[in-house]
N, C-alpha and C. Protein backbone atom coordinates (compact mmCIF):
# COMPACT_ATOMS: atom_id res chain seq x y z
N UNK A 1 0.82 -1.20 0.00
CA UNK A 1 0.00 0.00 0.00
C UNK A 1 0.85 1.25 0.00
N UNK A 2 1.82 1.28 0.57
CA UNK A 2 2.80 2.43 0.64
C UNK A 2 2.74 3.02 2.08
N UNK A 3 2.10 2.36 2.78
CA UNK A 3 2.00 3.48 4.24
C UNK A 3 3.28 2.78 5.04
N UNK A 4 3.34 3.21 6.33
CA UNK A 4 4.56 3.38 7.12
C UNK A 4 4.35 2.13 8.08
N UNK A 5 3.51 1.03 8.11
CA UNK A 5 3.19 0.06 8.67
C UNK A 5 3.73 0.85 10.76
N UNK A 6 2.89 1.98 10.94
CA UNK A 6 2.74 2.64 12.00
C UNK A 6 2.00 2.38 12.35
N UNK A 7 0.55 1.69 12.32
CA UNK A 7 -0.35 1.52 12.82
C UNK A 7 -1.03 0.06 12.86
N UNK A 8 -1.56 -0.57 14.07
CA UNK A 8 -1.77 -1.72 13.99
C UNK A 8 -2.92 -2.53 13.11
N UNK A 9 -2.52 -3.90 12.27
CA UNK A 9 -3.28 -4.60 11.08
C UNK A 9 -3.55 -5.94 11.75
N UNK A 10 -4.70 -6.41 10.73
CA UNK A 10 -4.66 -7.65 10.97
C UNK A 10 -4.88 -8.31 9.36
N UNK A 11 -5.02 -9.30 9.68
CA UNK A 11 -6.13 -10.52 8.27
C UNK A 11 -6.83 -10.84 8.83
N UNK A 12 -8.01 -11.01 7.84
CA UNK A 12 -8.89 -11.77 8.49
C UNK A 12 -9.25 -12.81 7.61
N UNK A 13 -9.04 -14.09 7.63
CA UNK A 13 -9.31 -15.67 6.48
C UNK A 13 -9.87 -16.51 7.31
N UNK A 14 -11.40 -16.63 6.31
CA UNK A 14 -12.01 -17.47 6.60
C UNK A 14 -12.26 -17.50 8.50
N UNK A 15 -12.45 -16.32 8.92
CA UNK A 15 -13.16 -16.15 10.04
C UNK A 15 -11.91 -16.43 11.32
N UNK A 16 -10.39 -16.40 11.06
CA UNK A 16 -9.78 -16.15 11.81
C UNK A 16 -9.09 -15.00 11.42
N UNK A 17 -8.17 -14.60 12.85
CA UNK A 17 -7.73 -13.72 12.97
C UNK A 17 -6.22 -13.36 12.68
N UNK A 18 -5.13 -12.98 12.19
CA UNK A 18 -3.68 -13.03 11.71
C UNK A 18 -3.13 -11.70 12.49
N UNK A 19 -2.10 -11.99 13.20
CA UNK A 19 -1.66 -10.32 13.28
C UNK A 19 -0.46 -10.96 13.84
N UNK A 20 0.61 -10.29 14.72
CA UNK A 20 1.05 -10.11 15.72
C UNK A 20 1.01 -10.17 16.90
N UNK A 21 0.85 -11.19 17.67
CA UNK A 21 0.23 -11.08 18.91
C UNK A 21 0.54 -10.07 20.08
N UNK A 22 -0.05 -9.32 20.68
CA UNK A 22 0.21 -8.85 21.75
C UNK A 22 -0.28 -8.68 23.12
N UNK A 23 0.01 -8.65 24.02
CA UNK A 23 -0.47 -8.74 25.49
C UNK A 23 -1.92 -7.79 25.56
N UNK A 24 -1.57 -6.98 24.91
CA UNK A 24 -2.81 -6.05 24.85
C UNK A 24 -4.33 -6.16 23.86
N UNK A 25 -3.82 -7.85 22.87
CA UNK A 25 -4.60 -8.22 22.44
C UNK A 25 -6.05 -8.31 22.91
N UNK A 26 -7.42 -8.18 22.60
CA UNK A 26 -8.85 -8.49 23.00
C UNK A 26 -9.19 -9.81 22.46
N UNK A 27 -8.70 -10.13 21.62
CA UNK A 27 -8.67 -11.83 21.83
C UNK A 27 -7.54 -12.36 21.12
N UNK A 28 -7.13 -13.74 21.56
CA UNK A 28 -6.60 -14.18 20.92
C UNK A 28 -5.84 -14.01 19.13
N UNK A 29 -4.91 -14.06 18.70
CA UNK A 29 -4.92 -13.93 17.51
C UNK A 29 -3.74 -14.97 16.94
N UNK A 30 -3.94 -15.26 15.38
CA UNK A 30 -2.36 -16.34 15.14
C UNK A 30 -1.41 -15.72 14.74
N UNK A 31 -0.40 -16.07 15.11
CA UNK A 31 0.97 -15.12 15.08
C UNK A 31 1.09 -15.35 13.12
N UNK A 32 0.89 -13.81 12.56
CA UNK A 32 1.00 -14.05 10.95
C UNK A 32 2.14 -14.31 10.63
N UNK A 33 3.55 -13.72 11.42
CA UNK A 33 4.66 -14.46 11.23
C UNK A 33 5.13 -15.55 10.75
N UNK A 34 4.71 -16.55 11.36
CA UNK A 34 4.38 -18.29 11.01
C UNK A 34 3.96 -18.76 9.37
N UNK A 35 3.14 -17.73 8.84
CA UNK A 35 2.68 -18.11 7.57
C UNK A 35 2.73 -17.58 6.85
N UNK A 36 3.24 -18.04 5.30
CA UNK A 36 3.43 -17.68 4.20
C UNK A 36 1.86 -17.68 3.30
N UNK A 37 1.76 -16.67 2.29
CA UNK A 37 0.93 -16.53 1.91
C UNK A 37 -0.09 -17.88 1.03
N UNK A 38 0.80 -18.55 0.72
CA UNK A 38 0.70 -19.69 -0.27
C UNK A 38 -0.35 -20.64 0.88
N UNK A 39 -0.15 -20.43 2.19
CA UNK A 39 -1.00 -21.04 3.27
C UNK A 39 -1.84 -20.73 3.44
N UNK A 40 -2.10 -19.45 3.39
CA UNK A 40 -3.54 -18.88 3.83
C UNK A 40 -4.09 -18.62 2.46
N UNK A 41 -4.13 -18.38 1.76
CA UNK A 41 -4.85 -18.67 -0.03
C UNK A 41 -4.30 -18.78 -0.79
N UNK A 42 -4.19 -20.24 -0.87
CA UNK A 42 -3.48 -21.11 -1.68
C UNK A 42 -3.78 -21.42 -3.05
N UNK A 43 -4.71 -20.86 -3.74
CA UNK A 43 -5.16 -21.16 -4.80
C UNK A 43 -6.03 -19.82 -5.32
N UNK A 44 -5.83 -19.88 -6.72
CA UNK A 44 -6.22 -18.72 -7.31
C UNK A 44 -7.94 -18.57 -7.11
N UNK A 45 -8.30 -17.09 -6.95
CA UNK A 45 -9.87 -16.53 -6.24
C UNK A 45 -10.19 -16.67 -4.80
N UNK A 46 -8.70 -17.10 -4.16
CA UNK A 46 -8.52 -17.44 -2.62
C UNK A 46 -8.86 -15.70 -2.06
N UNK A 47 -9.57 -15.78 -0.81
CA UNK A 47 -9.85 -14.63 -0.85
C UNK A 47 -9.49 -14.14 1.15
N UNK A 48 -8.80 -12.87 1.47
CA UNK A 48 -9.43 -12.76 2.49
C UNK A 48 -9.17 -11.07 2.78
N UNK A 49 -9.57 -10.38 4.35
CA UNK A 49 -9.63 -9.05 4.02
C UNK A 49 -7.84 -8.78 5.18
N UNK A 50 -7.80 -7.69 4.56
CA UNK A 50 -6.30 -7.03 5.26
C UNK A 50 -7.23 -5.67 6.06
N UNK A 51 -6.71 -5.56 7.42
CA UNK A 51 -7.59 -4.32 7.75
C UNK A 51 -6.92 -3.25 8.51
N UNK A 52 -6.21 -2.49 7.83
CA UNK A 52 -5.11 -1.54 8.65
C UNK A 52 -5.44 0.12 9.13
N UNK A 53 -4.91 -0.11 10.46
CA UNK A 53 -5.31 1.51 11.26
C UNK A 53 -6.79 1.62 11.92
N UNK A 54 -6.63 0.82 12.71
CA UNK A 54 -8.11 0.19 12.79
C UNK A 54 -8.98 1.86 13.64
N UNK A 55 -8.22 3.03 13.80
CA UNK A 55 -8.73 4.39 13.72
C UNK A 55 -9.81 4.72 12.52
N UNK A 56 -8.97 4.81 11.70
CA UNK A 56 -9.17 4.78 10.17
C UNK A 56 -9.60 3.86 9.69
N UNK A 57 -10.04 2.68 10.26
CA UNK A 57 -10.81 1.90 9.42
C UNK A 57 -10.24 1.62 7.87
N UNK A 58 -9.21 0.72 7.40
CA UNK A 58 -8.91 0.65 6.24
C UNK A 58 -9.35 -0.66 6.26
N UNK A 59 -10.01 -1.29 5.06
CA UNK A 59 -10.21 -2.65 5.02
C UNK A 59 -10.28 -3.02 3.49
N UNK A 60 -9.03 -3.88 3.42
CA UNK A 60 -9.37 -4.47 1.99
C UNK A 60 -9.53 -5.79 1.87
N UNK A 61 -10.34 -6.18 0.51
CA UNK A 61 -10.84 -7.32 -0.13
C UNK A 61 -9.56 -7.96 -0.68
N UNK A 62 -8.63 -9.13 -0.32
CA UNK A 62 -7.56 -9.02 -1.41
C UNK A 62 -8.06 -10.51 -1.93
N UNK A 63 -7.85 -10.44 -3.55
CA UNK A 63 -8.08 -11.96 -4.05
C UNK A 63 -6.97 -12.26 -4.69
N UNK A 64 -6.81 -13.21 -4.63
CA UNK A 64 -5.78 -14.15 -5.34
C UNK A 64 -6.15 -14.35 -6.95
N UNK A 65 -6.12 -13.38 -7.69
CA UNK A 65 -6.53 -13.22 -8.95
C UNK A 65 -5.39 -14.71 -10.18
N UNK A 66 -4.05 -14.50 -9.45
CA UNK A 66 -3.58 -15.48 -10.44
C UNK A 66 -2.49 -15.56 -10.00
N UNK A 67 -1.99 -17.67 -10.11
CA UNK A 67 -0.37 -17.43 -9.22
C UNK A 67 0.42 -17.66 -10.37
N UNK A 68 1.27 -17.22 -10.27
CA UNK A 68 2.79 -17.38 -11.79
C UNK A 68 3.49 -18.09 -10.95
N UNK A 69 4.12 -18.66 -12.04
CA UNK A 69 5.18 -19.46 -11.14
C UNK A 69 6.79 -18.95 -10.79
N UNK A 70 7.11 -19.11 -10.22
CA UNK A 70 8.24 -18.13 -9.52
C UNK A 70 9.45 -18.27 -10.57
N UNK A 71 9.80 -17.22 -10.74
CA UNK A 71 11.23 -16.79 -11.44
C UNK A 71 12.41 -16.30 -10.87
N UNK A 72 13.40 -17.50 -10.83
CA UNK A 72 14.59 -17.52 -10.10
C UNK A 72 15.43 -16.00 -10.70
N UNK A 73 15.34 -15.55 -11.54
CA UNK A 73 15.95 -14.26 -11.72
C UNK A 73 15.26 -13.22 -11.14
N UNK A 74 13.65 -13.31 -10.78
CA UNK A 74 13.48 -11.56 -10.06
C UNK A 74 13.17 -12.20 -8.26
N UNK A 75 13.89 -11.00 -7.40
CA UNK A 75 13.60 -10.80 -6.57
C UNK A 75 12.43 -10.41 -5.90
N UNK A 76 11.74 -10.84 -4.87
CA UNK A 76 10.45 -11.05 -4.52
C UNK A 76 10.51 -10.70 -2.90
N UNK A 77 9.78 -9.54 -2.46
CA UNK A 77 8.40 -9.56 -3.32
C UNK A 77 8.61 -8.52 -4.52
N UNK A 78 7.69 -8.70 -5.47
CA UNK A 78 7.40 -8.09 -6.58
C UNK A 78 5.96 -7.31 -6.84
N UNK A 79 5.73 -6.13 -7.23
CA UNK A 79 4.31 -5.64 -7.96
C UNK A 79 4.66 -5.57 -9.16
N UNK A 80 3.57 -6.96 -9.87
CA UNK A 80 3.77 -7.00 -11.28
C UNK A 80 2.51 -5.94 -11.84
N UNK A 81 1.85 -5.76 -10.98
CA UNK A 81 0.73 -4.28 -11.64
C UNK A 81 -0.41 -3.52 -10.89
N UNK A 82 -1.12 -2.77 -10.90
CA UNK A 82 -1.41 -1.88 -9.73
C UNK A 82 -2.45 -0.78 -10.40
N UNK A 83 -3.17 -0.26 -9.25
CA UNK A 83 -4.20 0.93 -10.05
C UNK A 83 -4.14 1.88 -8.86
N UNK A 84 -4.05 3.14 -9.40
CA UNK A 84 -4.21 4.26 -8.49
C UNK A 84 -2.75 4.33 -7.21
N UNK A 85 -3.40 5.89 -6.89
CA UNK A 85 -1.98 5.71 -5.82
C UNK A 85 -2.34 5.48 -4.37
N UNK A 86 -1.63 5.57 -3.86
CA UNK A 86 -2.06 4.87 -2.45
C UNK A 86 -2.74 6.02 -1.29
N UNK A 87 -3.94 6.09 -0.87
CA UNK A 87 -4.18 7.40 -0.03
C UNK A 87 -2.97 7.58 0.64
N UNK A 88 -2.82 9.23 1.46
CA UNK A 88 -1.86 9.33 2.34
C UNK A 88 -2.13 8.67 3.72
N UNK A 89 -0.94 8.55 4.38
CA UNK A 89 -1.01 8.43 5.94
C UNK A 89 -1.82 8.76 6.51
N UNK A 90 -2.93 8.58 7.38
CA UNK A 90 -3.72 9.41 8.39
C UNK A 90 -4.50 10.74 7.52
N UNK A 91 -4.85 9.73 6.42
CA UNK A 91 -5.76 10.47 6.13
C UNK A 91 -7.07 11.23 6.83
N UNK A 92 -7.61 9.88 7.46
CA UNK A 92 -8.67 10.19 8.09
C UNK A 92 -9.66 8.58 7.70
N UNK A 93 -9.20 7.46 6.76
CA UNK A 93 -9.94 6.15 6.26
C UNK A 93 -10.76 6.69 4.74
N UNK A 94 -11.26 6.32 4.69
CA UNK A 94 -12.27 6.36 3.52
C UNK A 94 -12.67 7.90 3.25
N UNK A 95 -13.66 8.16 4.28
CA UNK A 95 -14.30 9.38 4.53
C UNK A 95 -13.54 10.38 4.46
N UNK A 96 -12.24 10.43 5.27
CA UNK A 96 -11.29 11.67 5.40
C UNK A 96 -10.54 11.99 3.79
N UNK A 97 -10.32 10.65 3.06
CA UNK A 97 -9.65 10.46 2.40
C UNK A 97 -10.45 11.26 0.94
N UNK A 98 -12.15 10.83 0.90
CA UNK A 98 -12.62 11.53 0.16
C UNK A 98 -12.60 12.95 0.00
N UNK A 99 -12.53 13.38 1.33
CA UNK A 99 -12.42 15.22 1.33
C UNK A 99 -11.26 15.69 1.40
N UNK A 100 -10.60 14.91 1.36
CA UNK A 100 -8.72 15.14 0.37
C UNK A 100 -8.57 15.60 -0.36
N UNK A 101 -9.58 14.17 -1.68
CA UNK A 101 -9.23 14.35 -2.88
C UNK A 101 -10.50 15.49 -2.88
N UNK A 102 -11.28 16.06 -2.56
CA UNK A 102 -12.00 17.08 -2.89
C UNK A 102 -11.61 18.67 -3.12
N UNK A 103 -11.07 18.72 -1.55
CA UNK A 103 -10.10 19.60 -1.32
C UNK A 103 -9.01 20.00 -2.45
N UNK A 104 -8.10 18.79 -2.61
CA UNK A 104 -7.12 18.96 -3.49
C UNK A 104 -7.35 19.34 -5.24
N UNK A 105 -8.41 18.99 -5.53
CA UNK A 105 -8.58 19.20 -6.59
C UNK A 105 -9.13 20.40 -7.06
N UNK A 106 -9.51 21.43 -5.68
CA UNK A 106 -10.27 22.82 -6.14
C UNK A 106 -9.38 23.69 -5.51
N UNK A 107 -8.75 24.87 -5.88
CA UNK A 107 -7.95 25.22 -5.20
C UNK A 107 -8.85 26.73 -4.75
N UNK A 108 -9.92 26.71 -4.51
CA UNK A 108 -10.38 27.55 -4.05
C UNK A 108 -11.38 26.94 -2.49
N UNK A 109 -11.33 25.41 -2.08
CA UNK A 109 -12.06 25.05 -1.73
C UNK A 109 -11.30 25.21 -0.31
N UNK A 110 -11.63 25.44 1.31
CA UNK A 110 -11.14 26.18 2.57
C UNK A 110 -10.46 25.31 2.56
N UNK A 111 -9.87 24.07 2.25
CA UNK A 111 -8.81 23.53 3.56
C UNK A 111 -7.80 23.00 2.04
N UNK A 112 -8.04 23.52 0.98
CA UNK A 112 -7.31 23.40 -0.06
C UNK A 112 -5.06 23.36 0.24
N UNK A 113 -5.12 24.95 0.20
CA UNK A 113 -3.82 24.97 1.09
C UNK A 113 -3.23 24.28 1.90
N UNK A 114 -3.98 23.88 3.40
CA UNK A 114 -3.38 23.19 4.19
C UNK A 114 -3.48 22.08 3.76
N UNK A 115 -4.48 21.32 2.91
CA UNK A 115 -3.85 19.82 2.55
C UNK A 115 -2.60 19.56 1.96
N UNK A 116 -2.78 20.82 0.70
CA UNK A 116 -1.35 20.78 -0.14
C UNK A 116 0.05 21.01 1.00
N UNK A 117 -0.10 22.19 1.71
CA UNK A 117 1.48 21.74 2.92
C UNK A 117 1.29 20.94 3.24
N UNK A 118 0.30 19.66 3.85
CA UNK A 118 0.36 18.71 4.32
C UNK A 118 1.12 17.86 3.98
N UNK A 119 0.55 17.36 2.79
CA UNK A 119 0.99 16.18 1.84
C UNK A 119 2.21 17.04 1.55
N UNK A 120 2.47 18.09 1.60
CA UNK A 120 4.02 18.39 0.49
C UNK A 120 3.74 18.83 -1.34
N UNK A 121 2.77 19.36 -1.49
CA UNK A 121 2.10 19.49 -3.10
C UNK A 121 1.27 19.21 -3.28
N UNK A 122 1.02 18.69 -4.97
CA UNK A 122 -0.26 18.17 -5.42
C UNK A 122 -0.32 16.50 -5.08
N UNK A 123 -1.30 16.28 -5.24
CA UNK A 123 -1.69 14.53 -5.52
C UNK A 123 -2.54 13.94 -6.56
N UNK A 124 -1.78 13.17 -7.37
CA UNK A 124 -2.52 12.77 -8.18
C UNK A 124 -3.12 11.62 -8.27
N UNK A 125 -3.96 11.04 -7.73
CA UNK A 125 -5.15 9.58 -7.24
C UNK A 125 -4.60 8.66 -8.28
N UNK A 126 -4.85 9.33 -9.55
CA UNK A 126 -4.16 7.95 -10.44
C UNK A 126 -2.76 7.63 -10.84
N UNK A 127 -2.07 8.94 -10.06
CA UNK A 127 -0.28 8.23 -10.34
C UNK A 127 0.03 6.75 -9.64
N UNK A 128 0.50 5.92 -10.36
CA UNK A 128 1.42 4.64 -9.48
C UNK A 128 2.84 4.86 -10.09
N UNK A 129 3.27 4.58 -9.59
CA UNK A 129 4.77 4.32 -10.18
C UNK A 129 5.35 2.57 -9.67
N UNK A 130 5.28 1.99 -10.69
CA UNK A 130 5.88 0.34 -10.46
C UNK A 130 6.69 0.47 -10.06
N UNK A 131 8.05 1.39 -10.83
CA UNK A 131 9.45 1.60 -9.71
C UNK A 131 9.73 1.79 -8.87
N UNK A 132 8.78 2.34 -8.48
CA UNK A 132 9.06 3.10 -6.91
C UNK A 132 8.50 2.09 -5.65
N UNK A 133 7.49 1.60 -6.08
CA UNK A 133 6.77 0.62 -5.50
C UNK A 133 7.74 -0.70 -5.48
N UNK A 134 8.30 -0.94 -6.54
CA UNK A 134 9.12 -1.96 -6.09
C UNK A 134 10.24 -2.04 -5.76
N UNK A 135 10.59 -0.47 -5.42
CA UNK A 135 12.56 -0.33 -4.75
C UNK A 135 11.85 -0.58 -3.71
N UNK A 136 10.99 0.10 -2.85
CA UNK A 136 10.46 -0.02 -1.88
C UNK A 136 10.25 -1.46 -0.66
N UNK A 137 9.77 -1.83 -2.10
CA UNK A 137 9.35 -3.49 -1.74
C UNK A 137 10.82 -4.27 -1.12
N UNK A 138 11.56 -4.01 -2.01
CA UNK A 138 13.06 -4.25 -2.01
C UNK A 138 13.66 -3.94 -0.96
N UNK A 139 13.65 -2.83 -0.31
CA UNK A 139 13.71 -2.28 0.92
C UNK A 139 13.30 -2.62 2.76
N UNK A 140 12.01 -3.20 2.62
CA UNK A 140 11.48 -3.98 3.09
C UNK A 140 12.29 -5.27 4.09
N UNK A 141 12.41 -5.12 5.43
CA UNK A 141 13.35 -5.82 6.29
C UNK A 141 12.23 -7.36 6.04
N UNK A 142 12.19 -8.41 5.41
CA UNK A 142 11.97 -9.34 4.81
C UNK A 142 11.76 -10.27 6.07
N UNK A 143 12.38 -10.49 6.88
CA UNK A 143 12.15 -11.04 7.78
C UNK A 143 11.33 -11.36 9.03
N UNK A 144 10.10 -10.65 8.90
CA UNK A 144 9.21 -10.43 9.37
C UNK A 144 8.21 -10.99 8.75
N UNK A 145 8.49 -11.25 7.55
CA UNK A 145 7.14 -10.97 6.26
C UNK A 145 7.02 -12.41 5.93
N UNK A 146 5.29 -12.87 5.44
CA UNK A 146 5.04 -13.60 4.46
C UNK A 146 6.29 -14.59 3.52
N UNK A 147 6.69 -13.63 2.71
CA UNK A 147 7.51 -14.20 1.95
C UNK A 147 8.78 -14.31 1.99
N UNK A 148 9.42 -14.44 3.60
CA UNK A 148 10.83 -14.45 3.92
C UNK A 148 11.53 -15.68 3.26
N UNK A 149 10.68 -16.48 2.66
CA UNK A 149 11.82 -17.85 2.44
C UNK A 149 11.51 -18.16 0.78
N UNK A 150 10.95 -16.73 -0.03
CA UNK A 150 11.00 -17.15 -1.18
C UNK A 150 12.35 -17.02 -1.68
């Protein structure tokens, strides 16, 4: 997604729970550490939700649209393709996020300005950049993650 993994996530598959466990947990949860993705939807249209900043309410649908088979020349993880750019940080979730892009796009509209110092400029909803997204990825202390042993 591009955010700063600052705020606490979970999964949710097939009616359990994935995160990190912590003492301060409200219930139980399975340490996501433990599992690679290929475990928890293992097969293509495998489906479950990711739900981050639970302030903000972010919740996505992710499906397993299609698996390739792994190529010993690229480094992984990989984004082989993508739509739109990623809301900012603390936006505000959905809602906040809409009167962003509202804001940002009228420059006469009151909180126009302060979004733009916010963010640092303009924003454009449909920029992605694959490159950037995948130095990033690259970047990424691996050892924590899903796919530490590809």
């Amino acid at each position: 997604m591009g955010w700063t993994n600052s705020h606490l996530h979970q999964f949710i598959v097939g009616g359990e729970y994935y995160s990190i466990p912590s003492e301060e947990d409200w219930e139980p949860v399975i340490d996501e550490r433990k599992y690679r993705l290929a475990e928890i939807a293992p097969t293509e249209q495998s489906k479950f939700i990711y739900e981050y900043d639970f302030g903000d309410s972010w919740e996505h649908e992710i499906v397993v649209e299609k698996i390739l088979p792994v190529d010993p020349k690229v480094k992984y993880p990989y984004c082989v393709k993508g739509k739109r750019a990623c809301p900012p940080e603390d936006v505000g979730g959905i809602w906040g996020f809409e009167e962003f892009l509202e804001a940002m796009k009228d420059p006469k509209h009151e909180e126009h300005e302060s979004y733009v110092e916010w963010w640092g400029g303009q924003y454009d909803p449909e920029a992605i950049d694959l490159d950037e997204i995948n130095q990033g990825l690259q970047n990424i202390d691996q050892s924590n993650w899903w796919w530490e042993d590809l």
